[in-house]
C-alpha atoms as a PDB file:
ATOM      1  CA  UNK A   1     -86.982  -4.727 -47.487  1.00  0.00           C
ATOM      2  CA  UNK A   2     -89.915  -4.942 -50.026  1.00  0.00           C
ATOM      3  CA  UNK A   3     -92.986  -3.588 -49.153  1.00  0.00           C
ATOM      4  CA  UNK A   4     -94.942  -6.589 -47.742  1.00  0.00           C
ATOM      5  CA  UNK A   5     -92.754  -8.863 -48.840  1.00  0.00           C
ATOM      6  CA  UNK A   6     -90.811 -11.381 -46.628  1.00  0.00           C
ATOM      7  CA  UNK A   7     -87.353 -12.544 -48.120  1.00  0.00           C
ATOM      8  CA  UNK A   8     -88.689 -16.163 -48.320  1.00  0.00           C
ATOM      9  CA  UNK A   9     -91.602 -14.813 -50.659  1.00  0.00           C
ATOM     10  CA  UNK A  10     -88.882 -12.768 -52.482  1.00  0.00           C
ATOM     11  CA  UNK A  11     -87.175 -16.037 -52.779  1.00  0.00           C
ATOM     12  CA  UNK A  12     -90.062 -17.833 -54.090  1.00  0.00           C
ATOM     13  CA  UNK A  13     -90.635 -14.910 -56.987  1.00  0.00           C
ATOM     14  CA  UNK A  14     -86.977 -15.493 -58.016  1.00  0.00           C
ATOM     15  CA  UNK A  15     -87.186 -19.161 -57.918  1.00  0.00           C
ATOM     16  CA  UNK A  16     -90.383 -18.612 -60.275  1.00  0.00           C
ATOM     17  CA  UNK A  17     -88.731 -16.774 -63.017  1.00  0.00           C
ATOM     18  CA  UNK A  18     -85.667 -19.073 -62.875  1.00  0.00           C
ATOM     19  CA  UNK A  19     -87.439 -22.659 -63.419  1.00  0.00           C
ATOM     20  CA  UNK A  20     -84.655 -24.725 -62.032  1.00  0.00           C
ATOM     21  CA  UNK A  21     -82.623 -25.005 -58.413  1.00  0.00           C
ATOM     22  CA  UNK A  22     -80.321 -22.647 -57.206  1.00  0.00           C
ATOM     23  CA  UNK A  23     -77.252 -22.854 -55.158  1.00  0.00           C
ATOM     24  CA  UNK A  24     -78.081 -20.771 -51.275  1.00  0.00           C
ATOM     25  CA  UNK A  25     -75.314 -18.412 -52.163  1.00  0.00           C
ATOM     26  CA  UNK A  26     -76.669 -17.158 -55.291  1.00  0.00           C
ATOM     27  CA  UNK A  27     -80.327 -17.118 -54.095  1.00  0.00           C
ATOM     28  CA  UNK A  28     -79.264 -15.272 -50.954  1.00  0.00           C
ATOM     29  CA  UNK A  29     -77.335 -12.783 -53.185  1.00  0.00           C
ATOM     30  CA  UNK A  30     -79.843 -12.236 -55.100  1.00  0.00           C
ATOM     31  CA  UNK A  31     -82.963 -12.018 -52.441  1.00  0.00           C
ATOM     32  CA  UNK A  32     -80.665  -9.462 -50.476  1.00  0.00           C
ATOM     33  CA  UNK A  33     -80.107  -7.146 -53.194  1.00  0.00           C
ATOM     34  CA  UNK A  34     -83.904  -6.954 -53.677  1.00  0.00           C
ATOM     35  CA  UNK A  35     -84.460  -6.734 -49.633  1.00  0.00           C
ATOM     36  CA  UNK A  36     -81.809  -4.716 -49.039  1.00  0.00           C
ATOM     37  CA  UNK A  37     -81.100  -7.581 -46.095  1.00  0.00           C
ATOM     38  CA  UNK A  38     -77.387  -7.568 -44.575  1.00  0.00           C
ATOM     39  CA  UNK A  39     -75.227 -10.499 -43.651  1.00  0.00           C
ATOM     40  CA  UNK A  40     -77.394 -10.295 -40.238  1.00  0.00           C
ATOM     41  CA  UNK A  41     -80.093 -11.783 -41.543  1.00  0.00           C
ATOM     42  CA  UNK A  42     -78.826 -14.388 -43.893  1.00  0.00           C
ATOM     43  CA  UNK A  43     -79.030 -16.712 -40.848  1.00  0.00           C
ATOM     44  CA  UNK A  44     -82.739 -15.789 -40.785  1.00  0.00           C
ATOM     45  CA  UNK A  45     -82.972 -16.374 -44.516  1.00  0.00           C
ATOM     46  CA  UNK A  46     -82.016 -19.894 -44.371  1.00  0.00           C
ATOM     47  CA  UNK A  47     -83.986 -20.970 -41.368  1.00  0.00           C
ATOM     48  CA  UNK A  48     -87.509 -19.485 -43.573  1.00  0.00           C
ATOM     49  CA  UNK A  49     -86.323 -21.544 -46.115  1.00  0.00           C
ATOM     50  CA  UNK A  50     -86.046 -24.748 -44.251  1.00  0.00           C
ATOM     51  CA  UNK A  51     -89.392 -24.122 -42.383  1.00  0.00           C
ATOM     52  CA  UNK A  52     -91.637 -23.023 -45.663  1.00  0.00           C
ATOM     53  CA  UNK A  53     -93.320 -25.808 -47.476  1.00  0.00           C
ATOM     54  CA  UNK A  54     -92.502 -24.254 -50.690  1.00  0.00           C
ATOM     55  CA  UNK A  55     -89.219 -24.912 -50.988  1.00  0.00           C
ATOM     56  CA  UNK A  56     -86.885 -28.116 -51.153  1.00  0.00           C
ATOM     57  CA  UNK A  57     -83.150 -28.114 -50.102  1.00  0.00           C
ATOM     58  CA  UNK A  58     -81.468 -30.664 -52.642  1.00  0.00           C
ATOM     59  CA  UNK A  59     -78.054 -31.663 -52.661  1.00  0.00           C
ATOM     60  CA  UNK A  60     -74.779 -29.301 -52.557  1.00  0.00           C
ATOM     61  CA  UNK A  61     -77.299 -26.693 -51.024  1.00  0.00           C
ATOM     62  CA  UNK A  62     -79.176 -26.513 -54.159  1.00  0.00           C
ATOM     63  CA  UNK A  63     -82.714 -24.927 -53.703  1.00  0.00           C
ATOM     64  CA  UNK A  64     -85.840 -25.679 -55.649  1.00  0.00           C
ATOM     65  CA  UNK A  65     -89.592 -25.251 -55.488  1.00  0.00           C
ATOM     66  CA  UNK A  66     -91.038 -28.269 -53.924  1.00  0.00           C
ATOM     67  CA  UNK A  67     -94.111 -28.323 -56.515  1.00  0.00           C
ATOM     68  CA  UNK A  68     -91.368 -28.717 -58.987  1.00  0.00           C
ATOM     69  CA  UNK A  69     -89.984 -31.381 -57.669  1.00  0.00           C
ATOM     70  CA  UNK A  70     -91.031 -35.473 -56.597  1.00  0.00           C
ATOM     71  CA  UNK A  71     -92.078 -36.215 -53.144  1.00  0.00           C
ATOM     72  CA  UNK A  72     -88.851 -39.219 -53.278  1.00  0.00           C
ATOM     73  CA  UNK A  73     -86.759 -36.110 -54.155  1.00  0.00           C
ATOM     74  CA  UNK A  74     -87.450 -34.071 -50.776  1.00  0.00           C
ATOM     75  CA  UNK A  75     -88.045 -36.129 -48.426  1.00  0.00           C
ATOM     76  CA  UNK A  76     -85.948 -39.435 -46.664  1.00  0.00           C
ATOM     77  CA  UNK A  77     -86.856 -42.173 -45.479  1.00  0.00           C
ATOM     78  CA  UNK A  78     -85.639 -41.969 -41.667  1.00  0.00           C
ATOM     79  CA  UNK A  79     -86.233 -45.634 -41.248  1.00  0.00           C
ATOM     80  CA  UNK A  80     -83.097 -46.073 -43.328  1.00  0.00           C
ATOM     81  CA  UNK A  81     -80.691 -43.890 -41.651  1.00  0.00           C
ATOM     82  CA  UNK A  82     -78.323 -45.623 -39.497  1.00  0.00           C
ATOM     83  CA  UNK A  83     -77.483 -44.520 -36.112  1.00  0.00           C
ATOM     84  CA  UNK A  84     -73.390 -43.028 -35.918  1.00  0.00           C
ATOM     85  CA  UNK A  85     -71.457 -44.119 -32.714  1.00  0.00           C
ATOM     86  CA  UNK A  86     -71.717 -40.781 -31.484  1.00  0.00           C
ATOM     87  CA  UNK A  87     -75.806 -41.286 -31.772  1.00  0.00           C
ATOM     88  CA  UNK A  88     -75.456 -43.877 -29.327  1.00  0.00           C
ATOM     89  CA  UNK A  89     -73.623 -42.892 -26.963  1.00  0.00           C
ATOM     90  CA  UNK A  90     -75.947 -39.768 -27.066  1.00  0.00           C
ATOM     91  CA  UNK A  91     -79.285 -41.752 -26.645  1.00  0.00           C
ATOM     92  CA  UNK A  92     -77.734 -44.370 -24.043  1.00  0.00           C
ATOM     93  CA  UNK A  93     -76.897 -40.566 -22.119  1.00  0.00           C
ATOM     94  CA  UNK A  94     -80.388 -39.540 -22.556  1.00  0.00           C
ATOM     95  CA  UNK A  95     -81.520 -42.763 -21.435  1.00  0.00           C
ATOM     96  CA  UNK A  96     -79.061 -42.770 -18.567  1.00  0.00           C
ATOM     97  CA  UNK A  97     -80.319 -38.985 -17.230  1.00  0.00           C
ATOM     98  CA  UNK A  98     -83.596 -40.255 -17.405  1.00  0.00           C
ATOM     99  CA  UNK A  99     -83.207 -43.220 -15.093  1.00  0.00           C
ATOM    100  CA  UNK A 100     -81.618 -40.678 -12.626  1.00  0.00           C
ATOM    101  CA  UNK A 101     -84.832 -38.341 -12.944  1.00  0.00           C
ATOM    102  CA  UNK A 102     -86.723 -40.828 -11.661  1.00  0.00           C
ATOM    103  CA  UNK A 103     -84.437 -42.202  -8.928  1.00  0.00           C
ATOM    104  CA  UNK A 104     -84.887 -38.269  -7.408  1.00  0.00           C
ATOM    105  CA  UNK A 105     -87.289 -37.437  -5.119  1.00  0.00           C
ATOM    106  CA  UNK A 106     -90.657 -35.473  -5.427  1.00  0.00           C
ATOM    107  CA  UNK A 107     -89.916 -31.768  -3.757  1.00  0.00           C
ATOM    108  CA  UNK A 108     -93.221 -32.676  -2.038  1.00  0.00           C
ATOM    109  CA  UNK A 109     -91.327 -35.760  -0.351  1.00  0.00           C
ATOM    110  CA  UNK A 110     -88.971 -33.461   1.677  1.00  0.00           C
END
């Protein structure tokens, strides 16, 4: 790796120099042949992406840097989103294993 340099701030100096999104492949390319980073890590890679302010994942697994880009472009409204089948079924199993939690006793009631 870089000295002192994590990949996502690697990332964030190509991104810099580029002025526009780029596709995950070609950003992770390009951050592990600066690194030095194997396949191993590419995992690791995408997860400091998704958890560092700085950048934005757009569509088709484009990246960009989130001060380049509108708040409407980044973010979703969750409100909007509808639920899938599958969603309910999940949530009415959630719902279900929680009425049984509280149907059990209290290990101090033994």
């Amino acid at each position: 790796m870089t000295a002192g340099k994590s990949m996502a701030d690697v990332a964030y100096d190509i991104m810099s120099k580029k002025k526009r999104s780029i596709a995950f492949n070609r950003l992770w390319a390009d951050v592990s042949k600066i690194t030095g980073a194997g396949n191993d890590h590419v995992a690791q890679f995408y997860s400091d992406l998704i958890l560092d302010p700085r950048f934005v994942n757009l569509k088709e697994n484009k990246w960009d840097l989130s001060e380049r880009r509108k708040y409407s472009e980044s973010h979703i409204d969750i409100s909007e989103l509808e639920l899938t089948d599958d969603d309910e079924e999940e949530e009415e199993e959630r719902e279900d294993d929680e009425e049984e939690e509280e149907l059990l006793p209290e290990e101090d009631e033994y």
